[in-house]
Protein backbone atom coordinates (compact mmCIF):
# COMPACT_ATOMS: atom_id res chain seq x y z
CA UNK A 1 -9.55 0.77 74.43
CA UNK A 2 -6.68 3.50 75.33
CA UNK A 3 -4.59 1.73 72.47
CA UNK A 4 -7.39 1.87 69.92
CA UNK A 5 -7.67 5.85 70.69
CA UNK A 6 -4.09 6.46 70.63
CA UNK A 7 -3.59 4.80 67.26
CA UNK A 8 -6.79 5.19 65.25
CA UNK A 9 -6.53 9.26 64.51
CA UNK A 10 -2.96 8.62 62.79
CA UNK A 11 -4.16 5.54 61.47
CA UNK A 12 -7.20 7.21 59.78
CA UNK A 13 -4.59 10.37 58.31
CA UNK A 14 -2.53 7.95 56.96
CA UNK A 15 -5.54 6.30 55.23
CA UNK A 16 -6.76 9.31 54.18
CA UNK A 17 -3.34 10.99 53.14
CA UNK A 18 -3.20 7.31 51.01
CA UNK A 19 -6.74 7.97 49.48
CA UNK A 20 -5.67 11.50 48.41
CA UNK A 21 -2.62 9.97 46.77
CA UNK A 22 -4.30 7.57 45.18
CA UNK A 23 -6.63 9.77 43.65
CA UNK A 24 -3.98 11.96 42.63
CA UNK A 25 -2.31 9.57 40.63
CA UNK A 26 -4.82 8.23 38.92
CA UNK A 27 -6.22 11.84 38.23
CA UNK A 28 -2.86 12.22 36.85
CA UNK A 29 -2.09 8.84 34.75
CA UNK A 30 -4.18 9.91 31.29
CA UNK A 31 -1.72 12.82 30.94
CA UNK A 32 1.32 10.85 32.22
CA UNK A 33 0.94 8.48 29.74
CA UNK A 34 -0.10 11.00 27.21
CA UNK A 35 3.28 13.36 28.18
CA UNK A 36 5.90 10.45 28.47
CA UNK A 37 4.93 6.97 27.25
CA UNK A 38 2.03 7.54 24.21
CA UNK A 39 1.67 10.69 23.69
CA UNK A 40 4.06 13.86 20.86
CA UNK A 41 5.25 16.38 23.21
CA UNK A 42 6.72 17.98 20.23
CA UNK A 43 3.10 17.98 18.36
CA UNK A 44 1.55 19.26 21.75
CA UNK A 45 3.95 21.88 22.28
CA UNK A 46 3.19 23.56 18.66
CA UNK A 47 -0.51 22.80 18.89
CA UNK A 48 -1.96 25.38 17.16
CA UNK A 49 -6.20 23.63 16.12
CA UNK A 50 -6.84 27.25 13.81
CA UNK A 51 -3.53 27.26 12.01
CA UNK A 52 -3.57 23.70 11.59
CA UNK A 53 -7.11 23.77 10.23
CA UNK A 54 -6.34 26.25 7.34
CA UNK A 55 -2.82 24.45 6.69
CA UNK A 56 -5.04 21.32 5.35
CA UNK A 57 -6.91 22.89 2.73
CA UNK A 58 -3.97 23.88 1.64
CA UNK A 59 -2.76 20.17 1.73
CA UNK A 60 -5.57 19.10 0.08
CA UNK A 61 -5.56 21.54 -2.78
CA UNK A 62 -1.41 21.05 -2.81
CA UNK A 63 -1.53 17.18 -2.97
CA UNK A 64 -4.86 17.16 -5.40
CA UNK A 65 -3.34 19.14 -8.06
CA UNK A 66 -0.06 17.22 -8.20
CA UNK A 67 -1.18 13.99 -8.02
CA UNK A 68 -3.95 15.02 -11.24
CA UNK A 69 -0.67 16.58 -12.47
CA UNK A 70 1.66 13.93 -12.39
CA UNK A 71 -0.82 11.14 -13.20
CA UNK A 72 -2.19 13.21 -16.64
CA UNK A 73 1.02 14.02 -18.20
CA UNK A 74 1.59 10.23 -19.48
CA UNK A 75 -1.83 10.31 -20.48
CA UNK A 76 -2.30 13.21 -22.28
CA UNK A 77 1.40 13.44 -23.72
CA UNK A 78 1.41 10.12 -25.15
CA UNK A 79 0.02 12.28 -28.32
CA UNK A 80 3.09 14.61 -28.11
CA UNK A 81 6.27 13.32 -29.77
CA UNK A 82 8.24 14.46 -26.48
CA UNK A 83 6.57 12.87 -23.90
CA UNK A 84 5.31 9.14 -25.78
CA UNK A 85 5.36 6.34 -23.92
CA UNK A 86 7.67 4.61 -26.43
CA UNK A 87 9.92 7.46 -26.02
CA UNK A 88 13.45 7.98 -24.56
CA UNK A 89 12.55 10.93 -22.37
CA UNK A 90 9.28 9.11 -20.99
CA UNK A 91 11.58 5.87 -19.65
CA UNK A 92 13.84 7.96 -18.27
CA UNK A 93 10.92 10.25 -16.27
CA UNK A 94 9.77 6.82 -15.49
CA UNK A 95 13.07 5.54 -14.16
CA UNK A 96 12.80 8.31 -11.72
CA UNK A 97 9.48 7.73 -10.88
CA UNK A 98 10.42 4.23 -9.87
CA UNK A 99 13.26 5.36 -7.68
CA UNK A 100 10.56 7.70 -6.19
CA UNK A 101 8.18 4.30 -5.45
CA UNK A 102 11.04 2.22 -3.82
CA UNK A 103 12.17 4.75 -1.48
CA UNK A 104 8.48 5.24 -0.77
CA UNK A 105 8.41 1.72 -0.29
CA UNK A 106 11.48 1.31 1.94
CA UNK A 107 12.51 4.31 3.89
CA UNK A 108 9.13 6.00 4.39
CA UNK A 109 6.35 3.16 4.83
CA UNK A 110 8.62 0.59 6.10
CA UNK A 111 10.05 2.92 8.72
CA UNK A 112 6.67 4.49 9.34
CA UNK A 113 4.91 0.71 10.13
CA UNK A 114 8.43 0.06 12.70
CA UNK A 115 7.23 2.99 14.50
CA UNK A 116 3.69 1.96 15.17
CA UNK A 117 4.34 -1.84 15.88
CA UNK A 118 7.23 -0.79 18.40
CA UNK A 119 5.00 2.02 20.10
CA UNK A 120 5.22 1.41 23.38
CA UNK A 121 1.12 2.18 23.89
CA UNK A 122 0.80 -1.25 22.21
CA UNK A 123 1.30 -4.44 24.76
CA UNK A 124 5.02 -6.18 24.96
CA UNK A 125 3.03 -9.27 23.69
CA UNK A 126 2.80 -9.97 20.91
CA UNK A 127 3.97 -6.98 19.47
CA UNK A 128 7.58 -6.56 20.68
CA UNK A 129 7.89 -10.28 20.65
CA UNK A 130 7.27 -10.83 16.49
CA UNK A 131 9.06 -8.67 13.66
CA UNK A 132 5.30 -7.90 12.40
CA UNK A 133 6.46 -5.31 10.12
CA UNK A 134 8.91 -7.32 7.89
CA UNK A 135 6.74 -10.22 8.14
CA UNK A 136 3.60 -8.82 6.75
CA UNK A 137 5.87 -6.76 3.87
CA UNK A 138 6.78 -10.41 3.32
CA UNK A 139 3.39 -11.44 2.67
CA UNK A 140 2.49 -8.60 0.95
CA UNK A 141 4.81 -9.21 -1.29
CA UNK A 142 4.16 -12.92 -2.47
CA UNK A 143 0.49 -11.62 -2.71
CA UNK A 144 1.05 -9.20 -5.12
CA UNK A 145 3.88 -11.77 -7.04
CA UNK A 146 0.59 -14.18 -6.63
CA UNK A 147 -2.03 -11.61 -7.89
CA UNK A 148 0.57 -10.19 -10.73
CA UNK A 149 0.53 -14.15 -12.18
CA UNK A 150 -3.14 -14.73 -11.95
CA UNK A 151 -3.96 -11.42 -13.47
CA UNK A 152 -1.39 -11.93 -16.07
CA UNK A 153 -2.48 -15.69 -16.91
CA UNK A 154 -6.38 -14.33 -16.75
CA UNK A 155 -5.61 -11.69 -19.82
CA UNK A 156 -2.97 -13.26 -21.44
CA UNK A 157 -5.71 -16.62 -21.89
CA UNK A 158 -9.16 -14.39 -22.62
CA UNK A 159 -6.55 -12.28 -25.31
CA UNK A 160 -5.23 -15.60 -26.89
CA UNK A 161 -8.99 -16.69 -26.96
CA UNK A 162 -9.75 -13.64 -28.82
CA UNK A 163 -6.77 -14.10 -31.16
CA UNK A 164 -8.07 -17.64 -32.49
CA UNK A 165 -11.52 -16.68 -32.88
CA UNK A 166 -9.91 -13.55 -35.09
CA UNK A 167 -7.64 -16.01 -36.86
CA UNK A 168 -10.63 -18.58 -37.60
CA UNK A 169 -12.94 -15.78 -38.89
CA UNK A 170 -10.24 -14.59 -41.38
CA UNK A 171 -9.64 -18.29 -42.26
CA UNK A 172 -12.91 -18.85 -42.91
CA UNK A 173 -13.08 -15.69 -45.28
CA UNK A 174 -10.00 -16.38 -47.49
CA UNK A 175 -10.44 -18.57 -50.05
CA UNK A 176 -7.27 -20.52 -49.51
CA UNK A 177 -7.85 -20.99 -45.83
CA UNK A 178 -4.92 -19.01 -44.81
CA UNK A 179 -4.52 -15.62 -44.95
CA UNK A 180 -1.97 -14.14 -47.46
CA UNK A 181 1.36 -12.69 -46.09
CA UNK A 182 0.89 -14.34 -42.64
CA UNK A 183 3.07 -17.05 -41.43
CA UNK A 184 2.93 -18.85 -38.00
CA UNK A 185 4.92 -21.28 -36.80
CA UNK A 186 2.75 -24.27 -36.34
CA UNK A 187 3.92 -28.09 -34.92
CA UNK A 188 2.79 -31.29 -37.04
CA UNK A 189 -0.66 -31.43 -35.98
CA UNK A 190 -1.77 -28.08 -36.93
CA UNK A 191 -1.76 -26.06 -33.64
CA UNK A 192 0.10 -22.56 -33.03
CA UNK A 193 2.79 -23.53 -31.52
CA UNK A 194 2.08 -23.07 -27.37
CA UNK A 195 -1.82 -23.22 -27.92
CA UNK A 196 -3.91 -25.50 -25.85
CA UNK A 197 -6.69 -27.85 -27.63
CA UNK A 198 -9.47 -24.87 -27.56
CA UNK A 199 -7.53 -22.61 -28.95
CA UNK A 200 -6.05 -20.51 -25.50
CA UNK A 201 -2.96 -19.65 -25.01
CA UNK A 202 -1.45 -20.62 -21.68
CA UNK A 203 1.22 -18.88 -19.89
CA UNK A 204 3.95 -21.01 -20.69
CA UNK A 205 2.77 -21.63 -24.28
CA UNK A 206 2.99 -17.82 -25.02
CA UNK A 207 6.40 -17.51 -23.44
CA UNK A 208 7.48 -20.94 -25.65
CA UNK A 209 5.57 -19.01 -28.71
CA UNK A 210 7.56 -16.27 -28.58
CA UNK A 211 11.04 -18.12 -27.91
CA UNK A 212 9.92 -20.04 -30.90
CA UNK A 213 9.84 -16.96 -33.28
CA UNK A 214 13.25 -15.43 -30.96
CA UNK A 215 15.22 -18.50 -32.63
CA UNK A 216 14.20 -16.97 -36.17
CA UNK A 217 15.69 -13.34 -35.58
CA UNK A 218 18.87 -12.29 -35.13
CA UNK A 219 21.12 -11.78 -32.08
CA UNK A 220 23.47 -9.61 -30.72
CA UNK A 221 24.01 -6.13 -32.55
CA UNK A 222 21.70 -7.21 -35.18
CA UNK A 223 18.80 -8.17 -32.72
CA UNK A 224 18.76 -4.10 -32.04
CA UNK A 225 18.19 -3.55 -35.47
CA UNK A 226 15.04 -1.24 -35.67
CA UNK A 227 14.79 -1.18 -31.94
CA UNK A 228 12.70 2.24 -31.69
CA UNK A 229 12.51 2.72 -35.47
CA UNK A 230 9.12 0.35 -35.64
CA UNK A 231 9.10 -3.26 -36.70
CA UNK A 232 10.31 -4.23 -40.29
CA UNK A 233 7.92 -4.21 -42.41
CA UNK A 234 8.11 -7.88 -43.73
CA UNK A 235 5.31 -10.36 -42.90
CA UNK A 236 7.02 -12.84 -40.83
CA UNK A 237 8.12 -9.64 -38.11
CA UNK A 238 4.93 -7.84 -38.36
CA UNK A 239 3.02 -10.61 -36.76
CA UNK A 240 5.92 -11.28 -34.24
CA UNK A 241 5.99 -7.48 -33.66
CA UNK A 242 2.05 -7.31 -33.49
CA UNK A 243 1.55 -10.27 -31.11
CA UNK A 244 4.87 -8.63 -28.80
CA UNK A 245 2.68 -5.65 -28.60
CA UNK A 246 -0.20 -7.51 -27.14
CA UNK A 247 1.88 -9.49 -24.70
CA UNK A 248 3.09 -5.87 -23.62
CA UNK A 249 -0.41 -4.95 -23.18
CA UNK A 250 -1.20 -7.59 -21.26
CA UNK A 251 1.48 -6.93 -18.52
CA UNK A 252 0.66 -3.43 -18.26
CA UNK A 253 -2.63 -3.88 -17.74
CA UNK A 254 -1.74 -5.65 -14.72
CA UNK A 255 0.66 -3.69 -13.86
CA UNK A 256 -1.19 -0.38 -13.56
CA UNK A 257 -4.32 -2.52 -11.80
CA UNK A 258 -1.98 -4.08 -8.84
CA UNK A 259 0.49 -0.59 -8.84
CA UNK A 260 -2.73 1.64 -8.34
CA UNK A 261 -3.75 -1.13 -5.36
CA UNK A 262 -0.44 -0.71 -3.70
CA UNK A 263 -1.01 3.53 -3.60
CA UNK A 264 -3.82 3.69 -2.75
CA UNK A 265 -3.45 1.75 0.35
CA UNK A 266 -0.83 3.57 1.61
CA UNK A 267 -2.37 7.24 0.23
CA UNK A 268 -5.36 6.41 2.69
CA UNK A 269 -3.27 5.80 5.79
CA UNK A 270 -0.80 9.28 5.29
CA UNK A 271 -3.87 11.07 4.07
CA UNK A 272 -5.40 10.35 7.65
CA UNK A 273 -2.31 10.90 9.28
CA UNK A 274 -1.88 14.41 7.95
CA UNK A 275 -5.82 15.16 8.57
CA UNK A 276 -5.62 14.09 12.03
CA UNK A 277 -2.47 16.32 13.01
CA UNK A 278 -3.35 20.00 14.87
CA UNK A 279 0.60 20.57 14.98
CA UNK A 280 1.22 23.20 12.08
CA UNK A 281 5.20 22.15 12.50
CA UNK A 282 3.89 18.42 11.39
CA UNK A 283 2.20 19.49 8.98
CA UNK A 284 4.33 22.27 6.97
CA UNK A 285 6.85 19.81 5.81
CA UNK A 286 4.46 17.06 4.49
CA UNK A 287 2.41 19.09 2.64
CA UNK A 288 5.91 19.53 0.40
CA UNK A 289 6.86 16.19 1.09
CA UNK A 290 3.08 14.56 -0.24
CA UNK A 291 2.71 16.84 -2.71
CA UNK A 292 6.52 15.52 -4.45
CA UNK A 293 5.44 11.94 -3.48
CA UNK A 294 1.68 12.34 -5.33
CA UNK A 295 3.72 13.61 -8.31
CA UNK A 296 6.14 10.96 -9.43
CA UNK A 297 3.59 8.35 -8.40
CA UNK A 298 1.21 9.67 -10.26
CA UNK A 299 3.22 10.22 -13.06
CA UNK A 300 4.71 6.17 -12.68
CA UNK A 301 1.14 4.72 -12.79
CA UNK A 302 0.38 6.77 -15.46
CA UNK A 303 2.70 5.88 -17.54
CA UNK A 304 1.65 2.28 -17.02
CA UNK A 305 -2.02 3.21 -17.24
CA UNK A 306 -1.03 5.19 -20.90
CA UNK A 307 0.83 1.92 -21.82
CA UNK A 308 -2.08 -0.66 -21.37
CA UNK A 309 -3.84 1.00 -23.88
CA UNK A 310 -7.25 1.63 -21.48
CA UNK A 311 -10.38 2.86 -22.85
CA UNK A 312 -10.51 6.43 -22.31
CA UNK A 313 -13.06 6.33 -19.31
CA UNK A 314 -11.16 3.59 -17.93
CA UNK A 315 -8.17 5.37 -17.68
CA UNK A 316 -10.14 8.30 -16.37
CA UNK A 317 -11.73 6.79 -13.26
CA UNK A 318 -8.35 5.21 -12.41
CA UNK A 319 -6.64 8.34 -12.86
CA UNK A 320 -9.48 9.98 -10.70
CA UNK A 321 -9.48 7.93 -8.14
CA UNK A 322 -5.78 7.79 -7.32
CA UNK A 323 -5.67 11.59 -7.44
CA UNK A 324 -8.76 11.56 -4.98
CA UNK A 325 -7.35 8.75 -2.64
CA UNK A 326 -5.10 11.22 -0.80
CA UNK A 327 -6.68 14.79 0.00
CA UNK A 328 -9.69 12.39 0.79
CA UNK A 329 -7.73 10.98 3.33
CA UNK A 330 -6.75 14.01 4.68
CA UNK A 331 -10.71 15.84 4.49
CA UNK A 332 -11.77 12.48 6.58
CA UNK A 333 -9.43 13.04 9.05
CA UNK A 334 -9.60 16.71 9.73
CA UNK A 335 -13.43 15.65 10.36
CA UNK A 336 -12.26 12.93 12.99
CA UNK A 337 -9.44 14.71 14.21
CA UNK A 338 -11.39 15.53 17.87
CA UNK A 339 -12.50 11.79 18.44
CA UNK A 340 -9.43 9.66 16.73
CA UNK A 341 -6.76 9.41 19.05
CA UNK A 342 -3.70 8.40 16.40
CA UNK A 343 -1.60 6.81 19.54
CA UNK A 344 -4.71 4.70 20.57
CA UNK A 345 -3.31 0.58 20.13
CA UNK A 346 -6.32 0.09 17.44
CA UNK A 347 -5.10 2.93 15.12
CA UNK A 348 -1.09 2.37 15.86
CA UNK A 349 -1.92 -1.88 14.51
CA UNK A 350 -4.40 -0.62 11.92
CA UNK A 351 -1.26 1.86 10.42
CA UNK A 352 1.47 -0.61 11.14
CA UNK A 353 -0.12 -3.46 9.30
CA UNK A 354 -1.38 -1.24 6.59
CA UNK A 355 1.54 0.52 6.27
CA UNK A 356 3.89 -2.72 5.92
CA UNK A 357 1.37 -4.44 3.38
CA UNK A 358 1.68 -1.49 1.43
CA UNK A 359 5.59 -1.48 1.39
CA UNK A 360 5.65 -4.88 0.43
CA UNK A 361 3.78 -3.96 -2.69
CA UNK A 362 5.19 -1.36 -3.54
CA UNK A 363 8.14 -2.80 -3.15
CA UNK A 364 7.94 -5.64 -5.35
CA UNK A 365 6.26 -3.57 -8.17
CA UNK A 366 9.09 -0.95 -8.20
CA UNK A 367 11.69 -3.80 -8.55
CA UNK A 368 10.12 -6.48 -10.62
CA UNK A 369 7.37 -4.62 -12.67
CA UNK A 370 8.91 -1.22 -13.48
CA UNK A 371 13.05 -1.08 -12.82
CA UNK A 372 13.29 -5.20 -13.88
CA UNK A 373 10.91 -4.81 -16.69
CA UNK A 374 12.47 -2.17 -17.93
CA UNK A 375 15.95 -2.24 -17.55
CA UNK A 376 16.32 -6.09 -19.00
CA UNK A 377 14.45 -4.90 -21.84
CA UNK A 378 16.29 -5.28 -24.88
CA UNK A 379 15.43 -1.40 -25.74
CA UNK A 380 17.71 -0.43 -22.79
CA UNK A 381 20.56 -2.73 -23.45
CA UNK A 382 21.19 -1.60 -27.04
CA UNK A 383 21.17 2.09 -26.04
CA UNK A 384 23.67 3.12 -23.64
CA UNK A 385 22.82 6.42 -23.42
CA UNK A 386 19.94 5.55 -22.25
CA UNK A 387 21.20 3.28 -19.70
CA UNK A 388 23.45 5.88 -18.33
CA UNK A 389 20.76 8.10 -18.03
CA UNK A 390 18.04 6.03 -16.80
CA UNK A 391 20.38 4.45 -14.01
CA UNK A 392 21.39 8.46 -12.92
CA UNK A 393 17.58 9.04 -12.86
CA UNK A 394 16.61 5.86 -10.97
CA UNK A 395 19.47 6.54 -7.93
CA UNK A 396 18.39 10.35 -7.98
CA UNK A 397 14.78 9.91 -7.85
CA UNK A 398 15.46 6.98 -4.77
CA UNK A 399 17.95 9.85 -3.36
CA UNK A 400 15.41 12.87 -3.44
CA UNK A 401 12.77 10.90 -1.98
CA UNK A 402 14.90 9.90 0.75
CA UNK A 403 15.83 12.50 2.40
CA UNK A 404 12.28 13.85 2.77
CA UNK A 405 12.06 11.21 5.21
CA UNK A 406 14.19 14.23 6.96
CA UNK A 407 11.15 16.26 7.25
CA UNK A 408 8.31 13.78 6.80
């Protein structure tokens, strides 16, 4: 009994001093991992919830009126002899524009979706254990390569379905059963040459088609013989020309459908990210930096958007609703902005994996469907002033958008 009274009133401080401790540090572990492990010291140290408030209508109006800027100059100059789509000064704007999409692509969303599958609020496993980021670009990629083929074989058969039924009803109207001045190249049996039994045109059979009618023209200095001047006007080249033209189409109509996918996704996820900030010195620089970035994409898709040839209020809702994606972005999160913790594991996967998808398509698109497509074209290799000056724009436009990643 004497030893039970001599130790229990230390025993019970002890306890109590432990309680108190304990209490303490949990009281305290919100804010230490907010301060040191998941939280922007930086952001919270220039808080500033008014300042920050105004500076995103400003973002929103900034952003909105380049991205309807850049995006309507292709489509409203393509009437103007300066700024045609078939013209030098429009491949080399779109050179840079391209340059502007890969950086995009590499240094900004790449980097950005490294940052939120390394955070350190997510768990060791399995996010530090997996290179997510490159793995899902990956897969992005092949998707879009995957989506670009299907698109391309859907259009290219429905527009070589078209083309036989237009061929069969002129047939059928011309007394000798071919139609003067045309000549196709047809095999023993009858058939254009590359066309299936019903009449379509399969991907490989147009590609064969028009290596056919390639062995009939000229190479080397002579193959750039009218490039830019039109088509010759005899028959055999018009309907080579003419069916080029379509094939052209074709691509660009997939282009400027999988392009404005790959924007979009990625204009949602910086549009939130600037809406959620309340740090005015986060938010200064991107307003510049989005604003430059809505421009040149904008004026890259609508170049391809001009160059598919879209109905009028097709390429108006597209045009709309890439020019839309972004400040609406940022209007949904300045609403959220009190509730939507941005360093919460949910939002730093949700970014990372939408951010890497979206590199990988953009990505592939800059490299395959606008800098491959258009400097192998033969346009560009028999004009090397052009290539001079498209290559300058491509590396400056890649350069400028670059070092933003400085400031944003």
């Amino acid at each position: 009994m004497f030893l039970i009274e001599d130790i229990w009133p230390p025993l019970q401080q002890f306890l109590s001093n432990t309680r108190l401790h304990s209490a303490s540090i949990f009281q305290q572990l919100p804010e230490f991992m907010a301060a040191s492990t998941c939280g922007d010291r930086d952001a919270e140290l220039c808080r500033d919830d008014s300042a920050a408030f105004v500076l995103k209508f400003v973002a929103i109006a900034s952003i909105l009126l380049a991205g309807m800027a850049g995006i309507a100059i292709p489509l409203i100059g393509k009437h103007r002899r300066f700024l045609r789509t078939d013209g030098n000064l429009f491949v080399a704007a779109k050179a840079f524009a391209a340059g502007v999409i890969l950086a995009t692509g590499f240094v900004h969303m790449l980097s950005d979706a490294t940052d939120a599958l390394n955070n350190p609020c997510l768990p060791t496993s399995p996010w530090h254990k997996f290179p997510f980021t490159g793995f899902f670009a990956m897969m992005a990629a092949l998707f879009t390569l995957l989506l670009d083929f299907v698109g391309t074989q859907y259009y290219e058969r429905k527009q070589g379905a078209n083309r036989a039924v237009e061929e069969q009803a002129r047939v059928g109207t011309s007394e000798s059963g071919v139609e003067d001045g045309i000549v196709e190249a047809k095999d023993w049996s009858g058939k254009v040459f590359g066309e299936e039994e019903k009449g379509g045109m399969h991907i490989v059979g147009m590609h064969a088609h028009a290596a056919h009618h390639r062995h009939n023209h000229p190479h080397g200095q002579d193959a750039c013989h009218g490039i830019g001047g039109g088509v010759r006007p005899h028959d055999h080249g018009h309907v080579h020309g003419t069916h080029e033209e379509e094939d052209s189409d074709v691509r660009h109509v997939v282009v400027s459908q999988v392009l404005e996918l790959g924007i979009v996704s990625h204009s949602v996820i910086i549009g939130l990210s600037l809406g959620v900030s309340q740090s005015p010195c986060t938010i200064r620089p991107l307003i510049a930096a989005l604003s430059f970035h809505q421009f040149f994409e904008g004026f890259a898709l609508g170049g391809c958007i001009s160059q598919a040839q879209f109905k009028t209020s097709s390429a108006t809702i597209m045009a709309c609703f890439f020019a839309l994606t972004t400040p609406t972005g940022v209007g949904i999160g300045t609403a959220i902005a009190s509730v939507y913790n941005p360093h919460s594991a949910g939002a730093l996967v949700t970014e990372g994996i939408l951010d890497s998808l979206s590199a990988g398509i953009l990505v592939y698109m800059a490299l395959v469907d606008l800098i491959a497509a258009d400097f192998l074209s033969k346009r560009m290799s028999c004009n090397f002033r052009l290539q001079i000056v498209s290559y300058c724009m491509l590396f400056l436009g890649a350069g400028l958008m670059s070092s933003l990643a400085i400031w944003a």
